[in-house]
C-alpha atoms as a PDB file:
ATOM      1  CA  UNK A   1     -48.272  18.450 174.851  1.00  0.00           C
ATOM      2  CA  UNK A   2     -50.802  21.142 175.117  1.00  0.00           C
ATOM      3  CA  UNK A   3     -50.008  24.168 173.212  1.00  0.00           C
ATOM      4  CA  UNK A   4     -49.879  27.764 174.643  1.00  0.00           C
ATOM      5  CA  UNK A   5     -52.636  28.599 172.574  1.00  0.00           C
ATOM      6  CA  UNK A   6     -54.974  26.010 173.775  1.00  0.00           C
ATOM      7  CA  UNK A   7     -53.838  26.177 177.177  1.00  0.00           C
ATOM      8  CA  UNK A   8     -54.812  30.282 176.938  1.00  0.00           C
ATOM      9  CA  UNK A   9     -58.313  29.308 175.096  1.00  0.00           C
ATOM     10  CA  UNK A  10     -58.960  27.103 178.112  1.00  0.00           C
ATOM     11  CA  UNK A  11     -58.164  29.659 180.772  1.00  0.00           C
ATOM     12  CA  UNK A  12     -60.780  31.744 178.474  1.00  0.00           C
ATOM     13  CA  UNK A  13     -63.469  28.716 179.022  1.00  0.00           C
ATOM     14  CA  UNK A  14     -62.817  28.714 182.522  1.00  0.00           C
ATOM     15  CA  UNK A  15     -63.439  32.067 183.308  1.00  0.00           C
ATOM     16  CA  UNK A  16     -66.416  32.304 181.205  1.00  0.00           C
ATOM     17  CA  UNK A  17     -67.894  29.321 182.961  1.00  0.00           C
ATOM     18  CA  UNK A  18     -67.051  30.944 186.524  1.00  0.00           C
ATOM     19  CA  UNK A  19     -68.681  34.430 185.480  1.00  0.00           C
ATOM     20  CA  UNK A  20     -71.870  32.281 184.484  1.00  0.00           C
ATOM     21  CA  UNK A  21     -71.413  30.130 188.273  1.00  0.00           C
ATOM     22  CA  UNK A  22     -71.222  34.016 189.696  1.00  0.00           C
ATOM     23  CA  UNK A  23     -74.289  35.029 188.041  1.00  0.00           C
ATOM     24  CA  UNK A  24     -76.460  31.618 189.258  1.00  0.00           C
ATOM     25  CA  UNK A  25     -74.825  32.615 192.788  1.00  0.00           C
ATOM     26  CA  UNK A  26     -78.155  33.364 195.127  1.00  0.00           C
ATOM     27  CA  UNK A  27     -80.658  32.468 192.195  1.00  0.00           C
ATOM     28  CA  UNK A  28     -83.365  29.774 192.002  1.00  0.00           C
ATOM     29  CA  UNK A  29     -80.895  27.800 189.642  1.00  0.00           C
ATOM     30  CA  UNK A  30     -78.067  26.988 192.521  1.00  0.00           C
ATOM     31  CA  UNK A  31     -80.487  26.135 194.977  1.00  0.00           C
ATOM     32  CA  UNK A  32     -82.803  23.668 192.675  1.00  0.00           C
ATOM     33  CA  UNK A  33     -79.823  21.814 191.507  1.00  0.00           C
ATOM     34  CA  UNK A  34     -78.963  21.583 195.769  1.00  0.00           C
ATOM     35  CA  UNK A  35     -82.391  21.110 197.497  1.00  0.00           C
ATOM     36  CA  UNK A  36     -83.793  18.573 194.979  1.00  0.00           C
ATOM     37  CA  UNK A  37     -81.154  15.501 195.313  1.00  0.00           C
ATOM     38  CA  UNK A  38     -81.208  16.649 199.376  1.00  0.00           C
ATOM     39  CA  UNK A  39     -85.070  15.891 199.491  1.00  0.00           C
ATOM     40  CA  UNK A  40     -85.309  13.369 197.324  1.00  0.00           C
ATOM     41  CA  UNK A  41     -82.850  11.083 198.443  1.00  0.00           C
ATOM     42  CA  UNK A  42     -84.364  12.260 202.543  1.00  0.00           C
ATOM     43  CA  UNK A  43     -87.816  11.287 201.140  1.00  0.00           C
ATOM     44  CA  UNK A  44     -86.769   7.626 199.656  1.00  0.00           C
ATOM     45  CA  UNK A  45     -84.814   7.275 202.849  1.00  0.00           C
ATOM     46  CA  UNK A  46     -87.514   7.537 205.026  1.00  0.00           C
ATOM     47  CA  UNK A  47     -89.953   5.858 203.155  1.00  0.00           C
ATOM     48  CA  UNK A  48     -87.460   2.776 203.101  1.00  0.00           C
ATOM     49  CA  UNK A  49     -86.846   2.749 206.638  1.00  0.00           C
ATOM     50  CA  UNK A  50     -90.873   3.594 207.179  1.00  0.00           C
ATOM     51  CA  UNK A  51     -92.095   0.944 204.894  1.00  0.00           C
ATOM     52  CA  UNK A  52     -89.358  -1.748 205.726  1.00  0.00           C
ATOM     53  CA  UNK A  53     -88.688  -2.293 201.891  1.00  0.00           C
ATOM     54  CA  UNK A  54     -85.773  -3.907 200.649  1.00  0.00           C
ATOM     55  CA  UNK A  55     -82.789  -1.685 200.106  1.00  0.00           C
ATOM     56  CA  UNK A  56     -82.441  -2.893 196.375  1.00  0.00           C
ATOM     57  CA  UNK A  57     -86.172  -1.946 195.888  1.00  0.00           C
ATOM     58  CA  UNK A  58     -86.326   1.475 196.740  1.00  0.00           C
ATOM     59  CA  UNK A  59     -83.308   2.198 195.141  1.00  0.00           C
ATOM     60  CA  UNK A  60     -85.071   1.086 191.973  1.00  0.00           C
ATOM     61  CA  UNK A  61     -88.292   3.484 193.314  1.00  0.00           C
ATOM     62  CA  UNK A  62     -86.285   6.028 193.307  1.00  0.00           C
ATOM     63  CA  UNK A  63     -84.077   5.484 190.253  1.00  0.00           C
ATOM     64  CA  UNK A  64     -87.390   5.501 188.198  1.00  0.00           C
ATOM     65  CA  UNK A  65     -88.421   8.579 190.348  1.00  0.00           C
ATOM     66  CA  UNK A  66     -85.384  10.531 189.318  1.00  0.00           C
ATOM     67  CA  UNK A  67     -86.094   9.680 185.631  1.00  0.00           C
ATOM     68  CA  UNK A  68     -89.531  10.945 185.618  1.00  0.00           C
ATOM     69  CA  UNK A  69     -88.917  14.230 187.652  1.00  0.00           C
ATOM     70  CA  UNK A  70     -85.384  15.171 185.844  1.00  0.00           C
ATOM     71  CA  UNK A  71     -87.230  16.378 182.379  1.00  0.00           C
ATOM     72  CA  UNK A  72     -89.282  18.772 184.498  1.00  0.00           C
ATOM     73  CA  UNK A  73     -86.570  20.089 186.688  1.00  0.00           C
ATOM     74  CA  UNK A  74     -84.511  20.508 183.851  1.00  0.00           C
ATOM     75  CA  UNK A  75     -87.325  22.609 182.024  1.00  0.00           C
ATOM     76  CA  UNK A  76     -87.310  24.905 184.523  1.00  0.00           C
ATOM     77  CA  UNK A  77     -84.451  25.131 185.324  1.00  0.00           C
ATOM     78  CA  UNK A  78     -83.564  25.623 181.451  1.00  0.00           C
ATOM     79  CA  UNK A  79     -86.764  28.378 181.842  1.00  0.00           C
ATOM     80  CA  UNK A  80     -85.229  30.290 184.521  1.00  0.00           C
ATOM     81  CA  UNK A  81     -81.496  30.766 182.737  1.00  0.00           C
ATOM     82  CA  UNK A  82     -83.375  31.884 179.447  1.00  0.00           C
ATOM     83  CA  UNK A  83     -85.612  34.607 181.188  1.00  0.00           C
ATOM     84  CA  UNK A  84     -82.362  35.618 183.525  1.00  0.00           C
ATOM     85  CA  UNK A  85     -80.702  36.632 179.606  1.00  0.00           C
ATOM     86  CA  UNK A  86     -83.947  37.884 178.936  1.00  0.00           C
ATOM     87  CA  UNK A  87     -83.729  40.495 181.816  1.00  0.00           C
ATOM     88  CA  UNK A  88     -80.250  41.397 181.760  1.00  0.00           C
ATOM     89  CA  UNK A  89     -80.438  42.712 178.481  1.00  0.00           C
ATOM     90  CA  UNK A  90     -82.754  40.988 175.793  1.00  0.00           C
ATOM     91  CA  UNK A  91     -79.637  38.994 174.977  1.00  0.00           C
ATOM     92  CA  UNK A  92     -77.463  40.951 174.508  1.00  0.00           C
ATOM     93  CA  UNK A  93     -74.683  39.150 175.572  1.00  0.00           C
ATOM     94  CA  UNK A  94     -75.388  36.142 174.389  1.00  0.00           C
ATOM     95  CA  UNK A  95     -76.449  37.168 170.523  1.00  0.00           C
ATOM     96  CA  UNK A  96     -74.156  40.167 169.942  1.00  0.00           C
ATOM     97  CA  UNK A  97     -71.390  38.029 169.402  1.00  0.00           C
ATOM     98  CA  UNK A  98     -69.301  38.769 166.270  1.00  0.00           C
ATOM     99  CA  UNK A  99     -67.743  35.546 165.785  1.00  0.00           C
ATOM    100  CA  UNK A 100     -68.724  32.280 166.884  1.00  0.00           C
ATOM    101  CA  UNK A 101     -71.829  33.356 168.711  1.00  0.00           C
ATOM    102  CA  UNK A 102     -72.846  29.601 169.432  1.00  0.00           C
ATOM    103  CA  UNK A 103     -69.452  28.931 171.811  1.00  0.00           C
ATOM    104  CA  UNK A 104     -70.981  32.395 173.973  1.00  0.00           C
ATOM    105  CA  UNK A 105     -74.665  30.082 174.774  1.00  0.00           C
ATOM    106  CA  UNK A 106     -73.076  26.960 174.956  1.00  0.00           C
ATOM    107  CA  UNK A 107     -71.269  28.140 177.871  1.00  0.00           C
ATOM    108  CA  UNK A 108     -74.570  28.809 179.649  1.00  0.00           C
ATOM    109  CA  UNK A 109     -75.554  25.319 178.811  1.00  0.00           C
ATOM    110  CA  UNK A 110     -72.038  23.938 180.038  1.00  0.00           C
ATOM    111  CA  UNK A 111     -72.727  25.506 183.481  1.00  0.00           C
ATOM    112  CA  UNK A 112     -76.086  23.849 183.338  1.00  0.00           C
ATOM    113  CA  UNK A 113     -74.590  20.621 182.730  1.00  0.00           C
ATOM    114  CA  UNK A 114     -72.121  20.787 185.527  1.00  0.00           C
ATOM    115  CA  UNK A 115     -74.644  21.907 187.972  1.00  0.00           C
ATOM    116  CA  UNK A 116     -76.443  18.820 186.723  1.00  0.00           C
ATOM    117  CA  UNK A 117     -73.441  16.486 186.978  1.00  0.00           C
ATOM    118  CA  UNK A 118     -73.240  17.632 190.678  1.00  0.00           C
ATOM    119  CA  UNK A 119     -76.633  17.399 191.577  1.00  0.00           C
ATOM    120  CA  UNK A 120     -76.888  13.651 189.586  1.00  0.00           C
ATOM    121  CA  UNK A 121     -73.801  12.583 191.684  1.00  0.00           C
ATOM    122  CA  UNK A 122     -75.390  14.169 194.907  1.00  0.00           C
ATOM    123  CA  UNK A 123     -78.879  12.345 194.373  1.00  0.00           C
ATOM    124  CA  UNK A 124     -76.790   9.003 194.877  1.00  0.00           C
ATOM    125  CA  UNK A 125     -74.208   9.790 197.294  1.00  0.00           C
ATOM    126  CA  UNK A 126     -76.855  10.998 199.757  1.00  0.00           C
ATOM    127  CA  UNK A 127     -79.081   7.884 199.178  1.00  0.00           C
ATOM    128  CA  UNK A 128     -76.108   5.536 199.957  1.00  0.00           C
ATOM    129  CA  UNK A 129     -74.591   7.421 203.051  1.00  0.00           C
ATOM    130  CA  UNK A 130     -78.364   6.672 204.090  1.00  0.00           C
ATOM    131  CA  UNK A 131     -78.699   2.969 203.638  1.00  0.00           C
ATOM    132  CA  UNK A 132     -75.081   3.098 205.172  1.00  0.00           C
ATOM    133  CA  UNK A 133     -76.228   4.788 208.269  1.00  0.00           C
ATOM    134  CA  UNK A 134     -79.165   1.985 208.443  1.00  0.00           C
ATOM    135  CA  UNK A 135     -76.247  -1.034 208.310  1.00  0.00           C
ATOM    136  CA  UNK A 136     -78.476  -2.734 206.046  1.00  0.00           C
ATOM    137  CA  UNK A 137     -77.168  -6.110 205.005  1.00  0.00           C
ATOM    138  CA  UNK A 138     -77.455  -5.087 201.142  1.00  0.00           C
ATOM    139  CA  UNK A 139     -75.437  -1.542 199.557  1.00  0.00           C
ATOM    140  CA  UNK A 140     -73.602  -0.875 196.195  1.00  0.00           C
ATOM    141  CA  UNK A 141     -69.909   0.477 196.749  1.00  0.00           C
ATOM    142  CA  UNK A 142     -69.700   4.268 195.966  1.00  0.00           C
ATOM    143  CA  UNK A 143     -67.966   3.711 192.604  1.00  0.00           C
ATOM    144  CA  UNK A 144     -71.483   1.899 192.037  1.00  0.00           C
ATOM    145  CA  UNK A 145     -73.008   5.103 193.091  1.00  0.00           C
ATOM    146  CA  UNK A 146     -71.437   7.365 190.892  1.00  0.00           C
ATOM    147  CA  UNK A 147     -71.320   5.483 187.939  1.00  0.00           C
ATOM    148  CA  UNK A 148     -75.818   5.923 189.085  1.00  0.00           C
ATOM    149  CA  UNK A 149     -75.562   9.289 188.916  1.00  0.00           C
ATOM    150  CA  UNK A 150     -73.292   9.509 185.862  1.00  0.00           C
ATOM    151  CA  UNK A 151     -75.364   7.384 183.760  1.00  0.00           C
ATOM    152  CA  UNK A 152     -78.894   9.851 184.961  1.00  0.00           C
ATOM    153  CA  UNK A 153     -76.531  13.042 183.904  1.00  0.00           C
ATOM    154  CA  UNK A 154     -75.477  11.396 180.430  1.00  0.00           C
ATOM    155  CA  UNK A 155     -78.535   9.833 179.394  1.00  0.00           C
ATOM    156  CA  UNK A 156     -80.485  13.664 180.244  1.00  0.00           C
ATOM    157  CA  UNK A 157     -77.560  16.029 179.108  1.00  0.00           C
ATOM    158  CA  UNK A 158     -79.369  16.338 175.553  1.00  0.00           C
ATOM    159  CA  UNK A 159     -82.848  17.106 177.157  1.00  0.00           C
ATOM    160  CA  UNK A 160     -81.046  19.971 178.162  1.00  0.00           C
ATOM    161  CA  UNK A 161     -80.579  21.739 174.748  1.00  0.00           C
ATOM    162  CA  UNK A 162     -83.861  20.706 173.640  1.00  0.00           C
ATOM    163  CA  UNK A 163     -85.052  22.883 176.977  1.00  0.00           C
ATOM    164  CA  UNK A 164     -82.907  26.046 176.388  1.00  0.00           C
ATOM    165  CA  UNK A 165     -84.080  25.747 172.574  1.00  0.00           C
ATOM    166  CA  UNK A 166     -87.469  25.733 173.121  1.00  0.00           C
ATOM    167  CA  UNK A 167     -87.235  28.735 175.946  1.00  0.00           C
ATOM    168  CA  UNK A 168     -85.854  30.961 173.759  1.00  0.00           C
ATOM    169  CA  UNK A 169     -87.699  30.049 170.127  1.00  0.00           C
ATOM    170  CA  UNK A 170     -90.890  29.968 171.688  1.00  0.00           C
ATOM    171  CA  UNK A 171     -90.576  31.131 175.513  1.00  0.00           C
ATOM    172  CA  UNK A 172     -91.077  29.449 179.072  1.00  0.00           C
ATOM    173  CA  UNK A 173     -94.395  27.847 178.222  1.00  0.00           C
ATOM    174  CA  UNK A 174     -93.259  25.705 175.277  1.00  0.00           C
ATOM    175  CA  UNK A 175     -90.208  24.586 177.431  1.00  0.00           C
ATOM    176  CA  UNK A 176     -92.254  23.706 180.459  1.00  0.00           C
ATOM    177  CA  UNK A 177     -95.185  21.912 178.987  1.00  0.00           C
ATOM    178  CA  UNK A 178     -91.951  20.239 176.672  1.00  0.00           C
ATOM    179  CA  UNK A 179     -90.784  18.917 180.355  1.00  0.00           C
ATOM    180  CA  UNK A 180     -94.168  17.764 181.688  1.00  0.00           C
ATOM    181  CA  UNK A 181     -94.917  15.641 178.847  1.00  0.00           C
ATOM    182  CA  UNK A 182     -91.632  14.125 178.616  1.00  0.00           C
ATOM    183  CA  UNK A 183     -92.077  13.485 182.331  1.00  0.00           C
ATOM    184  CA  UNK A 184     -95.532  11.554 181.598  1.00  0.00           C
ATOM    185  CA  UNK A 185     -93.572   9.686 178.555  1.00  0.00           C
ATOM    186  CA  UNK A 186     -91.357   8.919 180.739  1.00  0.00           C
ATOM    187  CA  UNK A 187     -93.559   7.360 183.604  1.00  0.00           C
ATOM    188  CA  UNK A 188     -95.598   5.312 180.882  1.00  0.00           C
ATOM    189  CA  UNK A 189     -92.469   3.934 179.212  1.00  0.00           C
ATOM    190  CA  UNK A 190     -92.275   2.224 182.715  1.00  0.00           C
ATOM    191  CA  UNK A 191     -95.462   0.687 182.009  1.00  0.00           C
ATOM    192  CA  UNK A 192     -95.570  -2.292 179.500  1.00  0.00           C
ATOM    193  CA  UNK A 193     -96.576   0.200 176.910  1.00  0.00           C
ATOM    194  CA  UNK A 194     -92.317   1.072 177.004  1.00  0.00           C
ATOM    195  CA  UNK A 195     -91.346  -2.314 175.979  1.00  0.00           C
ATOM    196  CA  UNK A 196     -89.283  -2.237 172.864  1.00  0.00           C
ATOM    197  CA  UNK A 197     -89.498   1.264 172.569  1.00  0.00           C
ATOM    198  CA  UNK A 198     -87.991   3.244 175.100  1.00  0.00           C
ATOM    199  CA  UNK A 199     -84.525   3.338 173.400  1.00  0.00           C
ATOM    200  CA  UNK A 200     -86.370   6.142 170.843  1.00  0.00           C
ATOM    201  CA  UNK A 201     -87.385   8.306 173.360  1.00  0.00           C
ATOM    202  CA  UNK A 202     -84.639  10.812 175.054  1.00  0.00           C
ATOM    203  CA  UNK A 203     -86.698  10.881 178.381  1.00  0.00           C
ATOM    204  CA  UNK A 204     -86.921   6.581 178.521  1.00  0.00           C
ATOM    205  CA  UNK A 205     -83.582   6.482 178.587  1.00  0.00           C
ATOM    206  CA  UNK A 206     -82.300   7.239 181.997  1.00  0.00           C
ATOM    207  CA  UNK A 207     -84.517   5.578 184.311  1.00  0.00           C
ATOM    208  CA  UNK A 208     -83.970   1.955 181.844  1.00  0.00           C
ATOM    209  CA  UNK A 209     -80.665   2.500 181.935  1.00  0.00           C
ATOM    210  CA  UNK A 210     -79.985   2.989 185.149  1.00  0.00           C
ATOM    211  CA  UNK A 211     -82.544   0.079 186.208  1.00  0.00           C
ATOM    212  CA  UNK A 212     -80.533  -2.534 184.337  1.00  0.00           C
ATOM    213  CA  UNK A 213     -76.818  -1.250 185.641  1.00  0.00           C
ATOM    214  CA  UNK A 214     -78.619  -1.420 188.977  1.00  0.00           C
ATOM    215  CA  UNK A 215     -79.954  -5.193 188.353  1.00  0.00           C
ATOM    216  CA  UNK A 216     -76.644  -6.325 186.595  1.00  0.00           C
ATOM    217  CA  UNK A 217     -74.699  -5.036 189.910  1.00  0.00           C
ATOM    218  CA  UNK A 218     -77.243  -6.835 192.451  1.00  0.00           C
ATOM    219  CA  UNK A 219     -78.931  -9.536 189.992  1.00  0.00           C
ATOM    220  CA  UNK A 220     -75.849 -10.552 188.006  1.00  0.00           C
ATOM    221  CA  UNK A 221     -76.599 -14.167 187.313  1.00  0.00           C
ATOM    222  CA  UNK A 222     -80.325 -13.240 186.133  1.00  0.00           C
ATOM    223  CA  UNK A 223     -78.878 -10.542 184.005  1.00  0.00           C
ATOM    224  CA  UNK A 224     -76.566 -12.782 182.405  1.00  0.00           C
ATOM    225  CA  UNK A 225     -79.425 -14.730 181.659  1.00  0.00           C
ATOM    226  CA  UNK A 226     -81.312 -12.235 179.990  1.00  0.00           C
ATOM    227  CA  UNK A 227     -82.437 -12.780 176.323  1.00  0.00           C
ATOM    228  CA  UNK A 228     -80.584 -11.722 173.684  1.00  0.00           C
ATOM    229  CA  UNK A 229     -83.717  -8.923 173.043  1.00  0.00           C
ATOM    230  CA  UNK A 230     -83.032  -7.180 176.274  1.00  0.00           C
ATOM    231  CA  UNK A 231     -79.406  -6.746 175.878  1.00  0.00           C
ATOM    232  CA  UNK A 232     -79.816  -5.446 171.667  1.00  0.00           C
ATOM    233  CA  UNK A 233     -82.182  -2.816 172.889  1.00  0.00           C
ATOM    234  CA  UNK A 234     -79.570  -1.643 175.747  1.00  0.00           C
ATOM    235  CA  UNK A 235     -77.296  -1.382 173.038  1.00  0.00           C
ATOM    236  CA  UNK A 236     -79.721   0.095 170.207  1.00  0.00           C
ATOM    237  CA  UNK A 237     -80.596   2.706 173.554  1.00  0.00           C
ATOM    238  CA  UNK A 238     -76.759   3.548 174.078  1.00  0.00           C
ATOM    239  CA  UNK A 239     -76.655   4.301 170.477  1.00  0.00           C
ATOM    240  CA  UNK A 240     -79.438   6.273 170.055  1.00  0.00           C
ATOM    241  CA  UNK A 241     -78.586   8.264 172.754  1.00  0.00           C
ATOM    242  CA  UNK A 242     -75.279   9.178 171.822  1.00  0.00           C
ATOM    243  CA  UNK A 243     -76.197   9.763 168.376  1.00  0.00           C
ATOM    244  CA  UNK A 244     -79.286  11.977 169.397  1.00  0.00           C
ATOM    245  CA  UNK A 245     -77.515  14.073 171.483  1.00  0.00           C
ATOM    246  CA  UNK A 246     -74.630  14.818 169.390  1.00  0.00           C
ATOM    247  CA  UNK A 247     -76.670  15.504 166.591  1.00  0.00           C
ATOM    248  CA  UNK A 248     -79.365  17.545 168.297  1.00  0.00           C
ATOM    249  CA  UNK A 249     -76.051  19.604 169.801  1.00  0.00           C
ATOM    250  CA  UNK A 250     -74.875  20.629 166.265  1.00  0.00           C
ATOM    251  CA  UNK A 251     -78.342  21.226 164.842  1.00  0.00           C
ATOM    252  CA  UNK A 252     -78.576  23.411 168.072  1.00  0.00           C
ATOM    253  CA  UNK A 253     -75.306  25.199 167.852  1.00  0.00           C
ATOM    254  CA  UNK A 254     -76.144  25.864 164.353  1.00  0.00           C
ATOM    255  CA  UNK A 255     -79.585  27.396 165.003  1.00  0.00           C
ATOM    256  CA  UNK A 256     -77.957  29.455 167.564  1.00  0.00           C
ATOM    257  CA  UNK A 257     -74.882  31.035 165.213  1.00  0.00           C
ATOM    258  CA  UNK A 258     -77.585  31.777 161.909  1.00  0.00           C
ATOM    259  CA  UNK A 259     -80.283  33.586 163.958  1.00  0.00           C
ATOM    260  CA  UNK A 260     -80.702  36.801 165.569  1.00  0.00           C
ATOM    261  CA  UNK A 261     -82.790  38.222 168.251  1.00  0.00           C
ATOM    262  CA  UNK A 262     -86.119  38.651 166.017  1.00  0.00           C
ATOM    263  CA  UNK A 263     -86.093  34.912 165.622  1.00  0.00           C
ATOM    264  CA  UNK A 264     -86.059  34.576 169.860  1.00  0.00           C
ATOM    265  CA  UNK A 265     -89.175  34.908 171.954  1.00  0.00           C
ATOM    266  CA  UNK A 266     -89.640  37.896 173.995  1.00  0.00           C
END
């Protein structure tokens, strides 16, 4: 049973997540998270009906696509929040927290994540009502869909605080050239340069990821067959992943409760 006292500290974590959804209302934030899965998934869709590509194939395309792009969109979107606190009052209400100063930013970040879930979810769900519409011979379910979008969200939810981190140590610069070259890492993992490595590298794990869940729903037989190599670094990936993120969110959270404002860049 949930006690009264948790049940009251999540009523707290609800309404500080919807005053943080109030103040992205009519920003840049919002509309990124809404207009990039809208053109993205428009863009594939035409070029798969222009091009006369297999279904299976551009979903690929554009499951590698989204991998690249996300660390950039996520640095500025990351940018963007930080300067917002920045404006509003030099942090103020983020750093002159008494007590547990770290639970008052990670709120920020937890509104960043679920406008990243939705967005992640949208990206796919748009794509397939497209091939739908076509009446193409070949389609994943929606469940198939989702699980896309959930495993683009997980796999990037740590990229995230590494963003945010970097835009306020050492301001928007640091955090967008951060994204870029993660975006380039990411595009050469692609490349046979990625083989065997791409489970160290927080931005090579998305689009790898979501390639093999995509071959293992449409390919199954040749997945099965797959060597013994390709399915130990899918599981060395997983757990770097995990174990990345969750450490880089406590190193983060404790950065964030033992420095003050003189340590932030204005």
């Amino acid at each position: 049973m949930v006690s009264e006292e948790d049940g009251s500290r999540m009523g707290k974590i609800k309404k500080l997540v919807g005053s943080e959804f109030l103040k992205l209302k009519g920003t840049w934030i919002f509309w990124i998270h809404l207009g990039v899965p809208v053109a993205g998934a428009g863009l594939f869709l035409l070029y798969g009906v222009a091009a006369k590509r297999e279904w299976q194939s551009v979903l690929e395309f554009y499951a590698e696509t989204l991998a690249i792009v996300y660390p950039s969109v996520s640095a500025i979107i990351c940018m963007q929040s930080v300067m917002q606190e920045l404006k509003a009052g030099n942090f103020q209400n983020l750093l002159c927290v008494s007590t547990l100063r770290w639970s008052a930013v990670l709120r920020k970040i937890l509104t960043l994540w679920i406008l990243g879930l939705a967005a992640s979810l949208l990206a796919f769900l748009l794509f397939g009502m497209g091939v739908w519409g076509t009446k193409a011979a070949w389609n994943l379910s929606v469940k198939e869909y989702l699980i896309c979008g959930l495993i683009l969200w997980i796999t990037q939810a740590g990229i995230y605080l590494l963003h945010f981190f970097l835009a306020m140590r050492f301001g928007s610069g640091a955090c967008l050239a951060a994204g870029v070259t993660q975006s380039l890492i990411a595009a050469l993992l692609f490349t046979g340069l990625g083989d065997g490595l791409w489970m160290w590298f927080p931005c090579g794990w998305s689009g790898h990821l979501l390639l093999y869940y995509v071959k293992w729903k449409t390919e199954s037989e040749v997945f099965k067959m797959a060597g013994e190599m390709l399915k130990e670094q899918i599981r060395t990936g997983v757990l770097s992943m995990v174990g990345m993120t969750i450490t880089g969110l406590i190193l983060w959270c404790i950065w964030i409760q033992h420095h003050d404002r003189k340590s932030i860049s204005q």
